[in-house]
C-alpha atoms as a PDB file:
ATOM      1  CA  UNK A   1     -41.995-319.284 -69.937  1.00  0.00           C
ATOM      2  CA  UNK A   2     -40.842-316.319 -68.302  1.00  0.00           C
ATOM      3  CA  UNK A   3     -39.426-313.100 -69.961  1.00  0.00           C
ATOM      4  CA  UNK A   4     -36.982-310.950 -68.244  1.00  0.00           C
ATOM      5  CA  UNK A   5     -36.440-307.610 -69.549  1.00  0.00           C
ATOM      6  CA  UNK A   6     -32.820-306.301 -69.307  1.00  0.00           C
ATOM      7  CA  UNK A   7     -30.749-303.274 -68.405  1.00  0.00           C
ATOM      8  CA  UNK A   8     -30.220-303.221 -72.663  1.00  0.00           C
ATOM      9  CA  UNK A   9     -33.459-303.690 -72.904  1.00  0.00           C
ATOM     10  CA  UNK A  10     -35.085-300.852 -70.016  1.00  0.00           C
ATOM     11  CA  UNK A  11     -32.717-298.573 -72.060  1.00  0.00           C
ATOM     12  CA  UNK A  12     -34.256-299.193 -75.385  1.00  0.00           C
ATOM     13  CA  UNK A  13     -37.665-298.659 -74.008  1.00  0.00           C
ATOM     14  CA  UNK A  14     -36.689-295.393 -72.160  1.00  0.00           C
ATOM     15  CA  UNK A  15     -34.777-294.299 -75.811  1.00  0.00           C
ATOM     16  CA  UNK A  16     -38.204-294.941 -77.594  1.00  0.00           C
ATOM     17  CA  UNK A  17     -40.438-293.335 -74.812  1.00  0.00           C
ATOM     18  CA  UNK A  18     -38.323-290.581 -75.550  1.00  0.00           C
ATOM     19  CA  UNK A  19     -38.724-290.035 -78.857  1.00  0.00           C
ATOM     20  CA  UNK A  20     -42.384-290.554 -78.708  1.00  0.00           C
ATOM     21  CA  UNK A  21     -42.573-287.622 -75.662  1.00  0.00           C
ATOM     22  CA  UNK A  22     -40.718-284.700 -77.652  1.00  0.00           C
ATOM     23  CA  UNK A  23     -42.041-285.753 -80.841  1.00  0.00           C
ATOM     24  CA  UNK A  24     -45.699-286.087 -79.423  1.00  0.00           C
ATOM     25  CA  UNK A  25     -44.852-282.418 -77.573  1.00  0.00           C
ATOM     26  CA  UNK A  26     -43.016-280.988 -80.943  1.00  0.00           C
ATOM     27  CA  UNK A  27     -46.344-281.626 -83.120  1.00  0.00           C
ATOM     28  CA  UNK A  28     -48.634-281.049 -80.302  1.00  0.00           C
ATOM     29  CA  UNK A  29     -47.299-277.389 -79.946  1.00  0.00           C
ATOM     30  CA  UNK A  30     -46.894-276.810 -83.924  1.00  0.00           C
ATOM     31  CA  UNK A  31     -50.844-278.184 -84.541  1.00  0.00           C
ATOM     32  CA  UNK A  32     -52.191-275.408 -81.741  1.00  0.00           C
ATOM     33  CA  UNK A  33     -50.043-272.374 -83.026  1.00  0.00           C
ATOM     34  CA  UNK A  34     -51.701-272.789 -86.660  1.00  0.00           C
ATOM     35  CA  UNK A  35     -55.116-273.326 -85.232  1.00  0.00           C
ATOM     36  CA  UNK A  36     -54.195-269.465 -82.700  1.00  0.00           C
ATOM     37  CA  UNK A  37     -52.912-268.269 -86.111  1.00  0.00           C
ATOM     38  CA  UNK A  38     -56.020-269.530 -88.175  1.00  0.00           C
ATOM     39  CA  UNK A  39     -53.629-271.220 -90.666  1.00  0.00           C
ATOM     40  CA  UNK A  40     -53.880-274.773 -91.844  1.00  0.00           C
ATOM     41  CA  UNK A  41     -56.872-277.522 -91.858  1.00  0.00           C
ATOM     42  CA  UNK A  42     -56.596-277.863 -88.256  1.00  0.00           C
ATOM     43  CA  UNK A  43     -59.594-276.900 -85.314  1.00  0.00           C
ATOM     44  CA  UNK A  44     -60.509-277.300 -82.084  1.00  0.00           C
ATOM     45  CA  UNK A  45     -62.291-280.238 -81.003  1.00  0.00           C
ATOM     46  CA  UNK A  46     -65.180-279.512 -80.062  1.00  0.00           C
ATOM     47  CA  UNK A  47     -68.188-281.684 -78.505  1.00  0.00           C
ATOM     48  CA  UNK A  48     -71.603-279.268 -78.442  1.00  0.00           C
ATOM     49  CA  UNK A  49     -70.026-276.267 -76.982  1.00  0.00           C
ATOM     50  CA  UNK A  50     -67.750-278.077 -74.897  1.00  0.00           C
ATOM     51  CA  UNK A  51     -64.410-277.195 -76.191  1.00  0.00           C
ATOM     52  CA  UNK A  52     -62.206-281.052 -75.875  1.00  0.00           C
ATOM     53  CA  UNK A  53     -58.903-280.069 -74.574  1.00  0.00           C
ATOM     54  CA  UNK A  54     -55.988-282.873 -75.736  1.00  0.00           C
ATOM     55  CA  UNK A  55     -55.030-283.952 -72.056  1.00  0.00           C
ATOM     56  CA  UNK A  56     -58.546-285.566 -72.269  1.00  0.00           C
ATOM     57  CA  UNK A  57     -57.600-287.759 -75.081  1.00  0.00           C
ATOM     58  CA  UNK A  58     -53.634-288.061 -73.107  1.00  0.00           C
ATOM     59  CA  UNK A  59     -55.086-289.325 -70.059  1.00  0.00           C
ATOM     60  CA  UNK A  60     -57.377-292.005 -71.646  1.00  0.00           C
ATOM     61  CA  UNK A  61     -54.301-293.044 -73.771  1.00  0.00           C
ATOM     62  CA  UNK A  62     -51.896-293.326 -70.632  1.00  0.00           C
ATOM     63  CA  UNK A  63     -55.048-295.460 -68.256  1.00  0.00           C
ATOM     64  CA  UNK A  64     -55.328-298.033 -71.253  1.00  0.00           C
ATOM     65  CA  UNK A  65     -51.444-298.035 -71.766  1.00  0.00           C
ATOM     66  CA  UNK A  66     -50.683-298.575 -68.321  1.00  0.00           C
ATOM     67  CA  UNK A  67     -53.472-301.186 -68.009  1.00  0.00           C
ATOM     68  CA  UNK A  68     -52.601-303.063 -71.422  1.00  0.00           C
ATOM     69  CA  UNK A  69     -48.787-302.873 -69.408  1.00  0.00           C
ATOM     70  CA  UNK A  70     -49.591-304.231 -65.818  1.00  0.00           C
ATOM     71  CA  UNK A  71     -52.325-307.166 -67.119  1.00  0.00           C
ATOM     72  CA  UNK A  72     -50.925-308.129 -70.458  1.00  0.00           C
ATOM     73  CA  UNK A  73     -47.264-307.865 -69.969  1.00  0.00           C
ATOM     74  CA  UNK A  74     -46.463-307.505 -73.151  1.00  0.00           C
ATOM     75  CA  UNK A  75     -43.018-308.170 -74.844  1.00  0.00           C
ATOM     76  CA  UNK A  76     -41.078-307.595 -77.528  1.00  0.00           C
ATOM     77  CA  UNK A  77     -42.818-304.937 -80.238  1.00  0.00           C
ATOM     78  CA  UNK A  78     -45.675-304.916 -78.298  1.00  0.00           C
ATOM     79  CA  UNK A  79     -43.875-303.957 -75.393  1.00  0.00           C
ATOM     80  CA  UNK A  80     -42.347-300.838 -77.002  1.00  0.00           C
ATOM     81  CA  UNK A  81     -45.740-299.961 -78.830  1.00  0.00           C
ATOM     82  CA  UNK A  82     -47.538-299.900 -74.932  1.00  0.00           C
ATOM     83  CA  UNK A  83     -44.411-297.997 -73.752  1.00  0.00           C
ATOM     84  CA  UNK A  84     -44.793-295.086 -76.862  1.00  0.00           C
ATOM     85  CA  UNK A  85     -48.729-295.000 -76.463  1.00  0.00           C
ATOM     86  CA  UNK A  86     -47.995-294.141 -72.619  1.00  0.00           C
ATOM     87  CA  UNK A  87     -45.368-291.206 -73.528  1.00  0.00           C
ATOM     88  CA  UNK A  88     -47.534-290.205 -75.991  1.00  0.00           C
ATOM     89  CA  UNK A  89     -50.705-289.857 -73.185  1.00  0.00           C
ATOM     90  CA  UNK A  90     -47.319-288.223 -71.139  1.00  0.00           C
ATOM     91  CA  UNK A  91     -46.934-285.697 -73.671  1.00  0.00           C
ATOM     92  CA  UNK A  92     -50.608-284.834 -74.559  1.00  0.00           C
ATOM     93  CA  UNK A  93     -51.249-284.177 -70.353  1.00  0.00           C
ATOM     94  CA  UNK A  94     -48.038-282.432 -69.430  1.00  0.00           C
ATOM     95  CA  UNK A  95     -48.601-279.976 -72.390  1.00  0.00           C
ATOM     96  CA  UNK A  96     -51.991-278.866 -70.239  1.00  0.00           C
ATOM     97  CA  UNK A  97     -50.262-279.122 -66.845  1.00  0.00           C
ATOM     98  CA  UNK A  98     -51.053-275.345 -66.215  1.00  0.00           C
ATOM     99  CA  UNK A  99     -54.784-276.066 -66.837  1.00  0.00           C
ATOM    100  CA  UNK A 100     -54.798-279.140 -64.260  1.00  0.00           C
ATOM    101  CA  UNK A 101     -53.058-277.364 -61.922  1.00  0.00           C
ATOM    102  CA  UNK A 102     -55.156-274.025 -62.329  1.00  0.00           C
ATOM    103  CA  UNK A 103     -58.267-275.733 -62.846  1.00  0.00           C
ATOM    104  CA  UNK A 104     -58.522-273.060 -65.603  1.00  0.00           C
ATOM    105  CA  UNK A 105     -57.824-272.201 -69.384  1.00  0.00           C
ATOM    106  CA  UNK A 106     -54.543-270.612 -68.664  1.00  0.00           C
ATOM    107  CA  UNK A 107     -52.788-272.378 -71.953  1.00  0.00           C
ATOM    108  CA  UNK A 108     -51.994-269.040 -73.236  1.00  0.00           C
ATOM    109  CA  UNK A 109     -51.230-267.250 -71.048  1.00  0.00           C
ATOM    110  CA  UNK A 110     -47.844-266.551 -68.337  1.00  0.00           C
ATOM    111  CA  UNK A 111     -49.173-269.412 -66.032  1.00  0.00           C
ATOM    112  CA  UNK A 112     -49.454-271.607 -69.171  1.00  0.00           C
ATOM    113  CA  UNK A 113     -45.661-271.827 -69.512  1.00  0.00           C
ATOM    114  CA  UNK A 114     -45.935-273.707 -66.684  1.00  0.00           C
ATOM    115  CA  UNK A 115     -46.836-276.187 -69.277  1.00  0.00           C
ATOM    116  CA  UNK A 116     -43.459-275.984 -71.085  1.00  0.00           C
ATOM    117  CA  UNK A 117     -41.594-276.415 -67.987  1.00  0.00           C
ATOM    118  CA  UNK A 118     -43.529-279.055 -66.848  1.00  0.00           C
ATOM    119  CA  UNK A 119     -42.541-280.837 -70.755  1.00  0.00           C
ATOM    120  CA  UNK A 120     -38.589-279.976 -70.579  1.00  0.00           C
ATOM    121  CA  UNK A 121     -38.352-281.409 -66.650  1.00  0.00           C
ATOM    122  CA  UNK A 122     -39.946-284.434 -67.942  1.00  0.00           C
ATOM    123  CA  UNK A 123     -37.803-285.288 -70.908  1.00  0.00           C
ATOM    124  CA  UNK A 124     -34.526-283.926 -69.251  1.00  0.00           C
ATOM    125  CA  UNK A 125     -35.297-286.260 -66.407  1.00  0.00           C
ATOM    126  CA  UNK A 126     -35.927-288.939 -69.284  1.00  0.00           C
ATOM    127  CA  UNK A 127     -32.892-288.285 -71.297  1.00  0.00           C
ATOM    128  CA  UNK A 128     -30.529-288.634 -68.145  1.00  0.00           C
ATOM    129  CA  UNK A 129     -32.101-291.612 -66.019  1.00  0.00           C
ATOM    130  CA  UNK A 130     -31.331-292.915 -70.178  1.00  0.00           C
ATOM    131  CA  UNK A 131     -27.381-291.525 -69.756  1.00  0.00           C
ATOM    132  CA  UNK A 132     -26.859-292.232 -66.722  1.00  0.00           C
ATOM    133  CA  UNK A 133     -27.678-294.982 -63.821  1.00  0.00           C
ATOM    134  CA  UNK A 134     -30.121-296.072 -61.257  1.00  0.00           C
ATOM    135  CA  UNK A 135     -29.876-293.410 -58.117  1.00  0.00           C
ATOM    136  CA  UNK A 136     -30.944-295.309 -55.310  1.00  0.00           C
ATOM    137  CA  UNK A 137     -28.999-298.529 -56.439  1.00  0.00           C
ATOM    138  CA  UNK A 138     -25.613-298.991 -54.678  1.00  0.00           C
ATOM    139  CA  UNK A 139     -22.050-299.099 -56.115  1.00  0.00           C
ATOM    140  CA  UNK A 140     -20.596-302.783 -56.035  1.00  0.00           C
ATOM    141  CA  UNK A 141     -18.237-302.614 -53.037  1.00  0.00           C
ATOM    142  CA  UNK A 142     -20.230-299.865 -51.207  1.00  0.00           C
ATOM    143  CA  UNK A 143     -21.388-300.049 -47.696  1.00  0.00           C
ATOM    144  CA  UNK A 144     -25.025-299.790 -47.211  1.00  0.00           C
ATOM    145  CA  UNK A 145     -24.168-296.634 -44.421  1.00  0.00           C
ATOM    146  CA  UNK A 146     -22.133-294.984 -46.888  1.00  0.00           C
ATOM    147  CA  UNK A 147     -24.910-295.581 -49.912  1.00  0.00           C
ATOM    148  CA  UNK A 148     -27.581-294.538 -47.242  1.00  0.00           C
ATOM    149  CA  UNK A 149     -25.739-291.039 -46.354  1.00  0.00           C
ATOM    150  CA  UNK A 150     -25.056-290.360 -49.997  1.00  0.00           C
ATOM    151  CA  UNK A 151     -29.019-290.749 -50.659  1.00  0.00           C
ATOM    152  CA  UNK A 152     -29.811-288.360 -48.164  1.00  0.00           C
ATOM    153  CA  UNK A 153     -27.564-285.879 -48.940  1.00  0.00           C
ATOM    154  CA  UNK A 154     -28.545-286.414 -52.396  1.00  0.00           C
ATOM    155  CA  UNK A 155     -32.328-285.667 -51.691  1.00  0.00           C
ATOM    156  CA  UNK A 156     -31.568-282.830 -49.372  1.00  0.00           C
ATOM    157  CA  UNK A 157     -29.647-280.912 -51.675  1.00  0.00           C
ATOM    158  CA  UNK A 158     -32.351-282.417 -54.429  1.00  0.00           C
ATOM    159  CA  UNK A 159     -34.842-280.286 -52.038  1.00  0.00           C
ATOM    160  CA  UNK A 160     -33.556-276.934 -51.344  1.00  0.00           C
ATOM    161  CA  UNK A 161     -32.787-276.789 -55.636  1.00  0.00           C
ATOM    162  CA  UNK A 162     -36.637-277.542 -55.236  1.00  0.00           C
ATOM    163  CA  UNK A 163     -37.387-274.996 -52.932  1.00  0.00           C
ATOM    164  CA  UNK A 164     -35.359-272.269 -54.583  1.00  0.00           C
ATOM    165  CA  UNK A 165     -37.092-272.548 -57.557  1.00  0.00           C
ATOM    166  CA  UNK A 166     -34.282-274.611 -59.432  1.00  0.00           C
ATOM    167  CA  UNK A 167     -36.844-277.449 -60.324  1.00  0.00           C
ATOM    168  CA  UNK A 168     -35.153-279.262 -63.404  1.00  0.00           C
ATOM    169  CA  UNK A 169     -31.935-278.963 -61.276  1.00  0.00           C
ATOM    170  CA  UNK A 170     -33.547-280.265 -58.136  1.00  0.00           C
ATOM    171  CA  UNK A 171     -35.102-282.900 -60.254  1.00  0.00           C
ATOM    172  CA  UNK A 172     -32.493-284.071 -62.171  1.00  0.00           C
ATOM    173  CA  UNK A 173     -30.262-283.857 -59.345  1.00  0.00           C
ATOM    174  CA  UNK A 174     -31.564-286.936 -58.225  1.00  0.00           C
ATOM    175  CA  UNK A 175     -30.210-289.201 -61.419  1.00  0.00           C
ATOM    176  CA  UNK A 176     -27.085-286.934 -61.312  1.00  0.00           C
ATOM    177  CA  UNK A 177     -26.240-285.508 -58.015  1.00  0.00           C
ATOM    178  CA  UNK A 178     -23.479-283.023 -59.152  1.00  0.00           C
ATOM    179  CA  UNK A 179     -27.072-280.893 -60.573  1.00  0.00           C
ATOM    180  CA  UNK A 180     -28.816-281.003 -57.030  1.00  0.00           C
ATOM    181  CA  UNK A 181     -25.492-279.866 -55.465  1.00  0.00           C
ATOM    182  CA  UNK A 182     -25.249-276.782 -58.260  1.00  0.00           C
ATOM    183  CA  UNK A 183     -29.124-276.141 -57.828  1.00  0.00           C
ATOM    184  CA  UNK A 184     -28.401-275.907 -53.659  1.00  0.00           C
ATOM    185  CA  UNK A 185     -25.617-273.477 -53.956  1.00  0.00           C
ATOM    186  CA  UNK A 186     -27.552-271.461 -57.010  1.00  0.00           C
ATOM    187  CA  UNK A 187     -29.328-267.897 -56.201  1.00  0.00           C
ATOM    188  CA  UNK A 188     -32.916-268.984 -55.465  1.00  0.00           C
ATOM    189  CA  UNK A 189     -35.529-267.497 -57.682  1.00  0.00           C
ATOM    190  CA  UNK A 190     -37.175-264.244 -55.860  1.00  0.00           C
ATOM    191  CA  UNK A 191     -40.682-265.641 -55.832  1.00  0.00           C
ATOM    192  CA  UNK A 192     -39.265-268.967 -54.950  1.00  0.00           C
ATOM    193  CA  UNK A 193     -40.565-270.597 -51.209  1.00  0.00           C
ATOM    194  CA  UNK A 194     -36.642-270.407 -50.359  1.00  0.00           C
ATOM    195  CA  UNK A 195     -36.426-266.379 -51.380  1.00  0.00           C
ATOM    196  CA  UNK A 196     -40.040-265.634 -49.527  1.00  0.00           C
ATOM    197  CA  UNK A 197     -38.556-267.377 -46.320  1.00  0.00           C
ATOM    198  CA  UNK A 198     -34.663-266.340 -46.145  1.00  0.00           C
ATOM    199  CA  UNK A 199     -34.316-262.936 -48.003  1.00  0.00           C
ATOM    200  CA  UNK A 200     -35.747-260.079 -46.789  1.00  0.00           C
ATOM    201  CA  UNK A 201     -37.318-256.991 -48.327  1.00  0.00           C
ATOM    202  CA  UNK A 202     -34.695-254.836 -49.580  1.00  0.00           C
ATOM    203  CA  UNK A 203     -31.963-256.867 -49.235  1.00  0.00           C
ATOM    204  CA  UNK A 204     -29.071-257.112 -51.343  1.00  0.00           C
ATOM    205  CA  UNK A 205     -29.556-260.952 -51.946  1.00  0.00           C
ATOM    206  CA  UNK A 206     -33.333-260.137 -53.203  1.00  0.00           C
ATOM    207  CA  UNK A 207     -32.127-257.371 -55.076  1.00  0.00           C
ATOM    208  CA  UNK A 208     -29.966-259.402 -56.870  1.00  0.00           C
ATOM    209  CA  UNK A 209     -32.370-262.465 -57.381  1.00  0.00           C
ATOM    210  CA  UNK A 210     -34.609-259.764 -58.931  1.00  0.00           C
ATOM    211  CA  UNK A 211     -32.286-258.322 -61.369  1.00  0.00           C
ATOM    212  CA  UNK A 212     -30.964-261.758 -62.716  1.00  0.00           C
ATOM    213  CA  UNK A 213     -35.008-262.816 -63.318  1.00  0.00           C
ATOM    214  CA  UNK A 214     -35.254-259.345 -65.122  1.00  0.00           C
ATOM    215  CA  UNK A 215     -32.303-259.916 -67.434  1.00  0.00           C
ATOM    216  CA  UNK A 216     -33.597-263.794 -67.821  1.00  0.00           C
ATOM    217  CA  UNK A 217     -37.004-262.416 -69.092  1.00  0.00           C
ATOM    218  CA  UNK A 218     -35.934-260.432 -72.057  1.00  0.00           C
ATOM    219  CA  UNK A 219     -32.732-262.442 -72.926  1.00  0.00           C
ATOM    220  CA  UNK A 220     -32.434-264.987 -76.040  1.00  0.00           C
ATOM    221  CA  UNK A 221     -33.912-267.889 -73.798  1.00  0.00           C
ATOM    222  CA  UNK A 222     -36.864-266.144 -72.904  1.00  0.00           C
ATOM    223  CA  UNK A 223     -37.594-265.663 -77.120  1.00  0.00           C
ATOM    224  CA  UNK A 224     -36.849-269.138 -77.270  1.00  0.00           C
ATOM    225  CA  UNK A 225     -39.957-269.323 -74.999  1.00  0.00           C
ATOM    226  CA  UNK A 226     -42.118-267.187 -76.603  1.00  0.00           C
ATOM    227  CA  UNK A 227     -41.631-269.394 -79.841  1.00  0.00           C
ATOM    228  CA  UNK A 228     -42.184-272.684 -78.332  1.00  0.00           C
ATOM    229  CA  UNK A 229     -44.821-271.437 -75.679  1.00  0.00           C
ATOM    230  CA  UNK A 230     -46.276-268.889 -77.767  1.00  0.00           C
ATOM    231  CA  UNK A 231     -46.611-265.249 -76.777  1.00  0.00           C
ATOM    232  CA  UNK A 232     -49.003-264.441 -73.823  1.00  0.00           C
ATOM    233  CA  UNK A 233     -52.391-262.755 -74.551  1.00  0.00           C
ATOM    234  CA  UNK A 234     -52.245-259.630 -73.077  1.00  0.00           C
ATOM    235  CA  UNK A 235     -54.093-259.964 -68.942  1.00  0.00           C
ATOM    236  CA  UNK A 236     -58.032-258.725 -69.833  1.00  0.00           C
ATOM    237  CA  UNK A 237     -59.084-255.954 -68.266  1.00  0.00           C
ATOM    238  CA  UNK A 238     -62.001-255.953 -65.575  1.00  0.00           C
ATOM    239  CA  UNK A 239     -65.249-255.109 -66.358  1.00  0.00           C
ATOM    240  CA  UNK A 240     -66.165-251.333 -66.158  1.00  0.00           C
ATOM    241  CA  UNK A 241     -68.663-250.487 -64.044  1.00  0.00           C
ATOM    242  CA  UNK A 242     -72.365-248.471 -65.750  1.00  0.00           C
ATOM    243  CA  UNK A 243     -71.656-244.800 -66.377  1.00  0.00           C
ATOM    244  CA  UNK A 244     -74.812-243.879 -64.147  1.00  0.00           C
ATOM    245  CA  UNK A 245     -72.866-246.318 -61.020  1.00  0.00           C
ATOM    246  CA  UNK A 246     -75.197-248.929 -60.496  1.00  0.00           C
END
């Protein structure tokens, strides 16, 4: 007998992925500030001297999840369980992406926020393809020219959000394309591939990319940060060289 899964159904999925994500992120984040603080029962895992980071652990759940999922097809419970084990692999990874994309213990420091962002473009992308509707699928009624041009224009403005730094825009631009058109039209970011390419040294859109990424770094968002990222070690210094030179 075959089971089809439904729209109603996709949706309660997504709705329980979700809640397995931040939840999976929220505890994640709360377990490694008491072990930096040396509060609580909690350690690092630790195999010899080989320090176990907890995307190892995320990526084994997500390959066994996603394999349980394409071979077994599951349904029903067991469906949702497979579903939840795979956001909670999601969550475990993502909340190292600054190490896999470093290839280097950056968790706390600035590059580990990378981390964070990488966690809120994930579940904002989650939370609207749940609010809102398939992207690519076309209205009933609409011509397939008109639903082609309006899924290019889509990704193009999707794209130069991207490129000027507005990532969750850019990215969530594509379930709702009102956010790519805002993330287009925004001032990019000044170390953004769109501010390195169109504004020059010195000039007065740079200037002004520069001052609205100052006043973002010590507003009420940025301590926001600080809580959920944690604050940044300060950089270490570099070795000093023997007082006789050599």
């Amino acid at each position: 007998m075959n089971v089809h899964i439904t729209a109603d159904d996709a949706r309660i999925t997504l709705l329980w992925m979700l809640v397995a994500f931040i939840a999976t992120f929220a505890i994640t984040r709360l377990v490694v500030h008491l072990i930096r603080s040396g509060r609580g029962p909690f350690g690092n895992v630790e195999v010899g001297s080989v320090h176990v980071h907890h995307l190892v652990p995320g990526i084994f759940l997500m390959m066994i999840s996603a394999t349980i999922g394409f071979t077994l097809d599951p349904h029903g419970a067991g469906h949702i369980v497979t579903a939840c084990a795979f956001a909670v692999g999601a969550a475990l990874t993502l909340d190292e992406f600054a190490l896999w994309l470093h290839l280097d213990d950056v968790y706390w420091t600035q590059e580990g926020r990378q981390s964070v962002d990488a966690v809120v473009y994930a579940a904002g992308l989650g939370l609207f393809l749940f609010v809102g509707s398939n992207p690519f699928s076309p209205d009933k009624g609409e011509s397939r020219g008109g639903w082609a041009v309006s899924i290019v224009i889509t990704l193009v403005f999707a794209l130069v959000a991207v490129f000027k730094g507005r990532y969750f825009l850019g990215v969530a631009g594509i379930v709702v394309p009102f956010l790519a058109l805002v993330g287009a039209l925004r001032l990019a970011r000044p170390h953004s591939p769109w501010a390195r390419r169109f504004y020059k040294p010195g000039s007065a859109k740079l200037a002004k990319a520069e001052a609205r990424a100052a006043r973002r770094a010590g507003d009420r968002a940025q301590r926001w940060i600080n809580a959920i990222a944690g604050r940044p070690d300060p950089p270490s210094e570099p070795p000093k060289p023997p007082a006789d030179g050599t």
